[in-house]
PDB file of N, CA and C in Angstrom:
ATOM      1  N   UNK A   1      34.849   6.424   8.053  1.00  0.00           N
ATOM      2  CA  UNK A   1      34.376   7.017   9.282  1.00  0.00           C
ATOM      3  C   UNK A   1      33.581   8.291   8.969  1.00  0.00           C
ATOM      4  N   UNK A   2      32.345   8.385   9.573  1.00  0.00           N
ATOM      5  CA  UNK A   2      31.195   9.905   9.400  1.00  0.00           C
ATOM      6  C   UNK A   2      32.147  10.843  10.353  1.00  0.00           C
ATOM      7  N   UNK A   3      31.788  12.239   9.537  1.00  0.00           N
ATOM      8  CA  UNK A   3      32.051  13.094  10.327  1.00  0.00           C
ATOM      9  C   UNK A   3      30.946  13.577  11.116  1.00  0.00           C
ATOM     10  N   UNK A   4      30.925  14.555  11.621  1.00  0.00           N
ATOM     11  CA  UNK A   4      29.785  14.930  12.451  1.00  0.00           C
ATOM     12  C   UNK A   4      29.011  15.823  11.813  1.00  0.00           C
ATOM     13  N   UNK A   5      29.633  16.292  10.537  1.00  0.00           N
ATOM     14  CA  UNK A   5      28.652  16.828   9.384  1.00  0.00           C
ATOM     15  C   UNK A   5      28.122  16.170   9.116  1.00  0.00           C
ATOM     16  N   UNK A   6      28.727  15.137   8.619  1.00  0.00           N
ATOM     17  CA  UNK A   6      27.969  13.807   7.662  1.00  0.00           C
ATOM     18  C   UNK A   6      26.455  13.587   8.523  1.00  0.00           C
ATOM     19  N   UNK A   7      27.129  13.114  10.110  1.00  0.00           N
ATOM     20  CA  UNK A   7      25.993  12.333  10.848  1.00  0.00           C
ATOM     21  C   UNK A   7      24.807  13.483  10.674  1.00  0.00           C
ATOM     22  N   UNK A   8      24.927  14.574  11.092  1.00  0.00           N
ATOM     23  CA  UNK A   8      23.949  15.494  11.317  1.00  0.00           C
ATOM     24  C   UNK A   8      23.208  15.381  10.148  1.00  0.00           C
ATOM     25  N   UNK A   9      23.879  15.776   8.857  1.00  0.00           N
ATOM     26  CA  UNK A   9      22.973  16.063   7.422  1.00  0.00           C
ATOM     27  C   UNK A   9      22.097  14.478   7.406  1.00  0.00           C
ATOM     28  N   UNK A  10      22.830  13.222   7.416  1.00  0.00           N
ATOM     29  CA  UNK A  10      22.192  12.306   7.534  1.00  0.00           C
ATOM     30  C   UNK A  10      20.744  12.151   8.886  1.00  0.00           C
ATOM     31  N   UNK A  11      21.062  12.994   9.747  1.00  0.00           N
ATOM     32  CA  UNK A  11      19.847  12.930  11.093  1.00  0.00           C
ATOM     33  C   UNK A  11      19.137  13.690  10.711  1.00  0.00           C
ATOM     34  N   UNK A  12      19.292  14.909   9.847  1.00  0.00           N
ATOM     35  CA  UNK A  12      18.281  15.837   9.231  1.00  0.00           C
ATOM     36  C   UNK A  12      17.373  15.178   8.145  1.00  0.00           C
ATOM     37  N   UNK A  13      17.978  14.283   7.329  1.00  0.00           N
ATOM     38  CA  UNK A  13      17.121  13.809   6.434  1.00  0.00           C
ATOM     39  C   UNK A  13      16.758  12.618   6.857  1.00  0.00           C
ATOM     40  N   UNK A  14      16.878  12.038   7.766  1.00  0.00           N
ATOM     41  CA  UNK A  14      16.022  10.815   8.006  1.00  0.00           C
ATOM     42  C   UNK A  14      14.677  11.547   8.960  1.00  0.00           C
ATOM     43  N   UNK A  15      14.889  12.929   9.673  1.00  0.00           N
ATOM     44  CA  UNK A  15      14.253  13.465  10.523  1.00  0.00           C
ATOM     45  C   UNK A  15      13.300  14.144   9.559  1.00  0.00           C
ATOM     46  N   UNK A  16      13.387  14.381   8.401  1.00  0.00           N
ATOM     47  CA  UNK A  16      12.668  14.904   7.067  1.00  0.00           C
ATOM     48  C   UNK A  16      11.590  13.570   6.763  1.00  0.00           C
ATOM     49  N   UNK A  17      12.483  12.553   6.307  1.00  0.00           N
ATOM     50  CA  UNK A  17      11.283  11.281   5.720  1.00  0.00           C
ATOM     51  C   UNK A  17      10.794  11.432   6.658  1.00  0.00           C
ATOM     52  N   UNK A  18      11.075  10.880   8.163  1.00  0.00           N
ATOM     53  CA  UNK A  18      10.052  10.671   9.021  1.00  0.00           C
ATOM     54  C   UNK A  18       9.100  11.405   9.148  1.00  0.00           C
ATOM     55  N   UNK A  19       9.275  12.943   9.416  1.00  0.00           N
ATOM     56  CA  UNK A  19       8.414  13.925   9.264  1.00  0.00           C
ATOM     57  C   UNK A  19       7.399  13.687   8.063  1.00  0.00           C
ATOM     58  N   UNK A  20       7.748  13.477   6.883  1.00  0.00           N
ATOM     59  CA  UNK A  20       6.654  13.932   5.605  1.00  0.00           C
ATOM     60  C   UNK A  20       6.165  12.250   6.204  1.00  0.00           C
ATOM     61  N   UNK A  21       6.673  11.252   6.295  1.00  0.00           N
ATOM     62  CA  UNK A  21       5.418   9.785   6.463  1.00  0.00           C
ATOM     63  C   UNK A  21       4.448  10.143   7.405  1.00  0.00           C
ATOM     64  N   UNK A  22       4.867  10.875   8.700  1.00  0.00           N
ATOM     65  CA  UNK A  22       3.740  11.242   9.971  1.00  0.00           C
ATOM     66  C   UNK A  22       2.798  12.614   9.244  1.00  0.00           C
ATOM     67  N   UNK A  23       3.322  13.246   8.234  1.00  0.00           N
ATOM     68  CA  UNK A  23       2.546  14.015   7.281  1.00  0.00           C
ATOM     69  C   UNK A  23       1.051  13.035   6.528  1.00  0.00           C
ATOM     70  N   UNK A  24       2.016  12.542   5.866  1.00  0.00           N
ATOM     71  CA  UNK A  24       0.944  11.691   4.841  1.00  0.00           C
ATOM     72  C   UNK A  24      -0.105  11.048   5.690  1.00  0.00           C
ATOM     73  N   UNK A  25       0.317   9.901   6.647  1.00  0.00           N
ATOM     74  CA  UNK A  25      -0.388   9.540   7.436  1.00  0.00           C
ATOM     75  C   UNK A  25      -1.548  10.128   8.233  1.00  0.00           C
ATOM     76  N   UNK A  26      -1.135  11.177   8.805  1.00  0.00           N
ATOM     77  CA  UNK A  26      -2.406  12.059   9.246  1.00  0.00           C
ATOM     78  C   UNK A  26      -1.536  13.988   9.446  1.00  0.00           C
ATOM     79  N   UNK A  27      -2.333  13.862   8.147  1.00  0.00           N
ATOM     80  CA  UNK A  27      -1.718  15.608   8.443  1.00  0.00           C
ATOM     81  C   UNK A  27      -2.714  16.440   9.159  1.00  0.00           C
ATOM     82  N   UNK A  28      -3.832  16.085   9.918  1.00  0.00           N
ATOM     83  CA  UNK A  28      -4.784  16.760  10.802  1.00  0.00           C
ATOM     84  C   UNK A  28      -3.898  16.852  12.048  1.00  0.00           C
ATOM     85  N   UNK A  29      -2.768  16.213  12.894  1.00  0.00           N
ATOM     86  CA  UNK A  29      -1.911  16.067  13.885  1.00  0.00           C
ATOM     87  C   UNK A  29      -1.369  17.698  14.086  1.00  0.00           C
ATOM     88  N   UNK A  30      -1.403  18.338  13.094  1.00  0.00           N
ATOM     89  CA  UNK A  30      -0.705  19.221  12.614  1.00  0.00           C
ATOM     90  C   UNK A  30      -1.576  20.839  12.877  1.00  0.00           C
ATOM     91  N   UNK A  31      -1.495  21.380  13.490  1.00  0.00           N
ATOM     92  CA  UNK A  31      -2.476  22.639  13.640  1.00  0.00           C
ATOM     93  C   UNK A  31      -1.980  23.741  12.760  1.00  0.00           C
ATOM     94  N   UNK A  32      -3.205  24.618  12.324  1.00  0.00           N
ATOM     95  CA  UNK A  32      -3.196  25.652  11.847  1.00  0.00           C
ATOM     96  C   UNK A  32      -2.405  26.603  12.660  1.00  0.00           C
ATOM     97  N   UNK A  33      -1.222  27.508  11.772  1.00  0.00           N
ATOM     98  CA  UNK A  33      -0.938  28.605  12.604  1.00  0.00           C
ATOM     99  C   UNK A  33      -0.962  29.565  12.091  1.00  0.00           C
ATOM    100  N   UNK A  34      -1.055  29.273  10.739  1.00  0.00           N
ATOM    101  CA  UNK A  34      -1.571  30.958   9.982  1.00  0.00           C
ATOM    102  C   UNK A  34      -2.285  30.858   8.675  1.00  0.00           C
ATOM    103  N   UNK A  35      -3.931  31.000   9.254  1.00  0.00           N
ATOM    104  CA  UNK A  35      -4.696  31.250   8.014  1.00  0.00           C
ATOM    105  C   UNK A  35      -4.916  29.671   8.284  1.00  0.00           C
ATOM    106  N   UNK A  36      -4.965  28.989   6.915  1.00  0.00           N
ATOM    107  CA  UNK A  36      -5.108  27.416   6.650  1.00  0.00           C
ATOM    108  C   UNK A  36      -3.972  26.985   6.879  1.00  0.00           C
ATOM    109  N   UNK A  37      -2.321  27.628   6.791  1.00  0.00           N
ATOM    110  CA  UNK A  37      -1.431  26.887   6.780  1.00  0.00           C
ATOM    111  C   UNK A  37      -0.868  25.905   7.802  1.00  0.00           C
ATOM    112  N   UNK A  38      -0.367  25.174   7.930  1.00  0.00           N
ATOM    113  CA  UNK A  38      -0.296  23.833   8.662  1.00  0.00           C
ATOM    114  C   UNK A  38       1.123  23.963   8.735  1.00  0.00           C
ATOM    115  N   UNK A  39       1.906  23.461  10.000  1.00  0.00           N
ATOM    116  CA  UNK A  39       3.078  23.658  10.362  1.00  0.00           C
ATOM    117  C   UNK A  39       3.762  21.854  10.698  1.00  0.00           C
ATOM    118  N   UNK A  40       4.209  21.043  10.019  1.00  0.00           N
ATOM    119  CA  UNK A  40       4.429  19.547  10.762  1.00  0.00           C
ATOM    120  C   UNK A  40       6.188  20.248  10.667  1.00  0.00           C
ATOM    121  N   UNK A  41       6.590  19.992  11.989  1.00  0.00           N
ATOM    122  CA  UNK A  41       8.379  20.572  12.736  1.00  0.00           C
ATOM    123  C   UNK A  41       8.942  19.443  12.563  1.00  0.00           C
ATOM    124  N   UNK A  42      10.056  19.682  12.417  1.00  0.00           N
ATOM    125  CA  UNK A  42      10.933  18.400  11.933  1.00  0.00           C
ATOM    126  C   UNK A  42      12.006  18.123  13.466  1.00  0.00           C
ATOM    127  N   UNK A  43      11.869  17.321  14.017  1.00  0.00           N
ATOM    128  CA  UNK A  43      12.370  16.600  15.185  1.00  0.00           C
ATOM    129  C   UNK A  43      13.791  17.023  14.874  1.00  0.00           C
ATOM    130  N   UNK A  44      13.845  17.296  16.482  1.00  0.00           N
ATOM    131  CA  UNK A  44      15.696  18.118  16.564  1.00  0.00           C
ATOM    132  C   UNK A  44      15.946  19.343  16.027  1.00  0.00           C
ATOM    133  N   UNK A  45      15.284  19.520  15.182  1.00  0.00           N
ATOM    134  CA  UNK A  45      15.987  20.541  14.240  1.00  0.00           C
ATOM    135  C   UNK A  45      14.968  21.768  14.318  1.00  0.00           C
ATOM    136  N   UNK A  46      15.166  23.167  13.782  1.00  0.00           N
ATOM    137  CA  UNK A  46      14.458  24.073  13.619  1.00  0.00           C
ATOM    138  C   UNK A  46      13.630  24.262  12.169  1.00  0.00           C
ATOM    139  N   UNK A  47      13.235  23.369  11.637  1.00  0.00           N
ATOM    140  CA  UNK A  47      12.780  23.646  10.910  1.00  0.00           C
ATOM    141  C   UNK A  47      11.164  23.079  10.430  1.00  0.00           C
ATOM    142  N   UNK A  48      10.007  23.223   9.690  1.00  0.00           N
ATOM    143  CA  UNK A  48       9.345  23.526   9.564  1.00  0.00           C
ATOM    144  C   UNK A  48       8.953  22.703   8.338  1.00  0.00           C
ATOM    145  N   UNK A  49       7.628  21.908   7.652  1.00  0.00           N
ATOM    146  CA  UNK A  49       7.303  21.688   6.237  1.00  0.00           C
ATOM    147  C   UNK A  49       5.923  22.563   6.810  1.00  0.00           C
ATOM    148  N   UNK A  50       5.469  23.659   6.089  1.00  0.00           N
ATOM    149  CA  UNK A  50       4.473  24.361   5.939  1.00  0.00           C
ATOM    150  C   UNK A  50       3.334  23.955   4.650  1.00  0.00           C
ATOM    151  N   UNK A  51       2.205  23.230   4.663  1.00  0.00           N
ATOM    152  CA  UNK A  51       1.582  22.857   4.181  1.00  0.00           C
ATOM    153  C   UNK A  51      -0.253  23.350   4.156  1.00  0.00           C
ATOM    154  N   UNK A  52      -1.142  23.152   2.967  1.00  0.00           N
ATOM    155  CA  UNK A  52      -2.146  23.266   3.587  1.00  0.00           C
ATOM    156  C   UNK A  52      -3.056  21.898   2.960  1.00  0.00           C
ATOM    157  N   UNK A  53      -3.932  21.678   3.432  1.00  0.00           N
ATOM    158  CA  UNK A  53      -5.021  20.441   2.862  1.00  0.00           C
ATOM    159  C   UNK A  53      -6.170  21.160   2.076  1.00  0.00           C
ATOM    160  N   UNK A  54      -5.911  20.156   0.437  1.00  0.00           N
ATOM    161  CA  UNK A  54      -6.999  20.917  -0.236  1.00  0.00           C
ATOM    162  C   UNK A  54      -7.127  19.597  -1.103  1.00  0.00           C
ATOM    163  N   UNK A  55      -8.792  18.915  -0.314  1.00  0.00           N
ATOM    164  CA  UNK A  55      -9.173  17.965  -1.140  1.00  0.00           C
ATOM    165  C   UNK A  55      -8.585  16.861  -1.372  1.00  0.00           C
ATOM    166  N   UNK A  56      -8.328  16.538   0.135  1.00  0.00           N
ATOM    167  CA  UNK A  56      -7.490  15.293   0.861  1.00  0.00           C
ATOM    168  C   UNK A  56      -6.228  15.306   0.175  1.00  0.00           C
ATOM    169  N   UNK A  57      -5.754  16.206  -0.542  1.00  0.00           N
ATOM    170  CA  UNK A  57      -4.583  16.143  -0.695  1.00  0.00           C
ATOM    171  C   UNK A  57      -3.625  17.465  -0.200  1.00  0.00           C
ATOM    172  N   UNK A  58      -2.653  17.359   0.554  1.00  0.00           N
ATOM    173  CA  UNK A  58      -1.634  17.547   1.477  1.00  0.00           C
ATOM    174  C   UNK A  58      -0.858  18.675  -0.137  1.00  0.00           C
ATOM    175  N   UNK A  59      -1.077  20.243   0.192  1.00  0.00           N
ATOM    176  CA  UNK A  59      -0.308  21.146  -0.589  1.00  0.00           C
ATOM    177  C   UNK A  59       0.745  21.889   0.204  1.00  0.00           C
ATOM    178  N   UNK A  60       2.582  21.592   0.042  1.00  0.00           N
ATOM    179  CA  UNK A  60       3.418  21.696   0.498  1.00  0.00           C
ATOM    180  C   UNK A  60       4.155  23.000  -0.131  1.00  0.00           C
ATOM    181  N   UNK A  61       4.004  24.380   0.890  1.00  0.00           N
ATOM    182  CA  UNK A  61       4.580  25.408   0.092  1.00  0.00           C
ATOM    183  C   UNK A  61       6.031  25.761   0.401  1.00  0.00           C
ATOM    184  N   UNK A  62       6.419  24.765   1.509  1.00  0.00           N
ATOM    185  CA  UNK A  62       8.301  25.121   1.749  1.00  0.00           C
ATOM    186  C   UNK A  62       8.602  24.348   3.132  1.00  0.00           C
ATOM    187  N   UNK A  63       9.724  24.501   3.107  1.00  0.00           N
ATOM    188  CA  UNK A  63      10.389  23.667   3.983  1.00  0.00           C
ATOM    189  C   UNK A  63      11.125  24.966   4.794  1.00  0.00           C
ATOM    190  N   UNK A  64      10.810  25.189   5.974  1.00  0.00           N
ATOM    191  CA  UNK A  64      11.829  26.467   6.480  1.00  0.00           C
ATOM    192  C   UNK A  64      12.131  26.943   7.692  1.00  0.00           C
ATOM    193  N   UNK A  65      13.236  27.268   7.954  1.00  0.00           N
ATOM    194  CA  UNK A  65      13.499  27.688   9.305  1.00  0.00           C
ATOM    195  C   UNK A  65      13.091  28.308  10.101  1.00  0.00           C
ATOM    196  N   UNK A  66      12.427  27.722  11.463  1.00  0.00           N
ATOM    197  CA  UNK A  66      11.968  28.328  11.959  1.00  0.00           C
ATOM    198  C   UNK A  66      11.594  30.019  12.490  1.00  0.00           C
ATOM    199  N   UNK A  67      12.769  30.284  12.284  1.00  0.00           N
ATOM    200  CA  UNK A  67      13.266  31.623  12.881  1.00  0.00           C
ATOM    201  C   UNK A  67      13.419  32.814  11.745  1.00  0.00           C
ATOM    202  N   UNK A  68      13.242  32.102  10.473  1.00  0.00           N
ATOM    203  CA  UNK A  68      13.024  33.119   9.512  1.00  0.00           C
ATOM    204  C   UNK A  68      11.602  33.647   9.155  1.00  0.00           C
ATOM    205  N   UNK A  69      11.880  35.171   8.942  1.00  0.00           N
ATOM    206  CA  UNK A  69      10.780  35.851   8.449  1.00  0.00           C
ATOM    207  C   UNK A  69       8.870  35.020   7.995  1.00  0.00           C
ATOM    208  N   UNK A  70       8.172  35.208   8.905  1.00  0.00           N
ATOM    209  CA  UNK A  70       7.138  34.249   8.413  1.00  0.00           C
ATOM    210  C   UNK A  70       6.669  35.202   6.928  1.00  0.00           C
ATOM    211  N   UNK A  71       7.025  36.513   6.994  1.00  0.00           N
ATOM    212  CA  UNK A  71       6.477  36.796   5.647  1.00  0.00           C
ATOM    213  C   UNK A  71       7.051  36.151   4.272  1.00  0.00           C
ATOM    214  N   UNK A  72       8.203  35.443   4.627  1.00  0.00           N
ATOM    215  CA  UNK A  72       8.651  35.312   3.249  1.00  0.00           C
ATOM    216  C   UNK A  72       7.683  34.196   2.904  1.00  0.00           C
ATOM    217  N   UNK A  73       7.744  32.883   3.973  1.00  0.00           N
ATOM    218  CA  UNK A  73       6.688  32.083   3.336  1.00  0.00           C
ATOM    219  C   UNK A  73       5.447  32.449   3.152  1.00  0.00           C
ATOM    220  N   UNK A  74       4.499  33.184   3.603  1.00  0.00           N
ATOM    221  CA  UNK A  74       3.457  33.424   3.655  1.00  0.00           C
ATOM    222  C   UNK A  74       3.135  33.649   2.155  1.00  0.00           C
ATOM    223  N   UNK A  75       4.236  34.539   1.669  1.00  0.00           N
ATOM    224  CA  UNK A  75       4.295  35.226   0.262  1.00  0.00           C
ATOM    225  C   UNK A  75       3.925  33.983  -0.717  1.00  0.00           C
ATOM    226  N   UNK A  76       4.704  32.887  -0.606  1.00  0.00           N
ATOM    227  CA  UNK A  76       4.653  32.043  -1.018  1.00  0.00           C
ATOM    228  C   UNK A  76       3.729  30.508  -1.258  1.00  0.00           C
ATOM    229  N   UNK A  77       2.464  31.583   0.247  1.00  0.00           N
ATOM    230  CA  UNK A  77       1.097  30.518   0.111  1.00  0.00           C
ATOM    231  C   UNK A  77       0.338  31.725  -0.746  1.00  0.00           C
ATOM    232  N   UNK A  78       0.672  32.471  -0.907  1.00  0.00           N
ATOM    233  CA  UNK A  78      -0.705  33.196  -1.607  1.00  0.00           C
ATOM    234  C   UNK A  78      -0.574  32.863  -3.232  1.00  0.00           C
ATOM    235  N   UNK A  79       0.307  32.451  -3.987  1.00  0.00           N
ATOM    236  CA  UNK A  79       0.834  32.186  -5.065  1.00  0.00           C
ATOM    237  C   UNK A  79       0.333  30.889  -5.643  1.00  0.00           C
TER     238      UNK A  79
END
């Protein structure tokens, strides 16, 4: 029997694949919100894959909670 941890961590990561396939598929869906960076939100959940497009290929700088500091990632597109 799942617990309701289980189910959740399991709804987070199926809510993850799904997210990065609607990525791959068309990451233009996805608007700029800071600079070039690209925001695709992960269904249900607060969180975030922050990406930018360079040369049809899809550059992924973190996965992150919404509600945290945008400087930390930011730090982490300039790198």
């Amino acid at each position: 029997m799942k617990t309701k941890n289980n189910e959740l961590s399991s709804d987070l990561k199926n809510s993850i694949y799904e997210s990065i396939e609607l990525l791959e598929n068309n990451p233009f869906l996805n608007s700029k919100r800071y600079n070039q960076v690209r925001v695709k939100y992960i269904r249900r959940f607060p969180y975030g894959i922050h990406f930018t497009l360079e040369d049809d290929k899809v550059k992924v700088y973190g996965f992150f909670h919404m509600r945290r500091d945008p400087a930390k990632w930011l730090e982490r597109s300039k790198k």
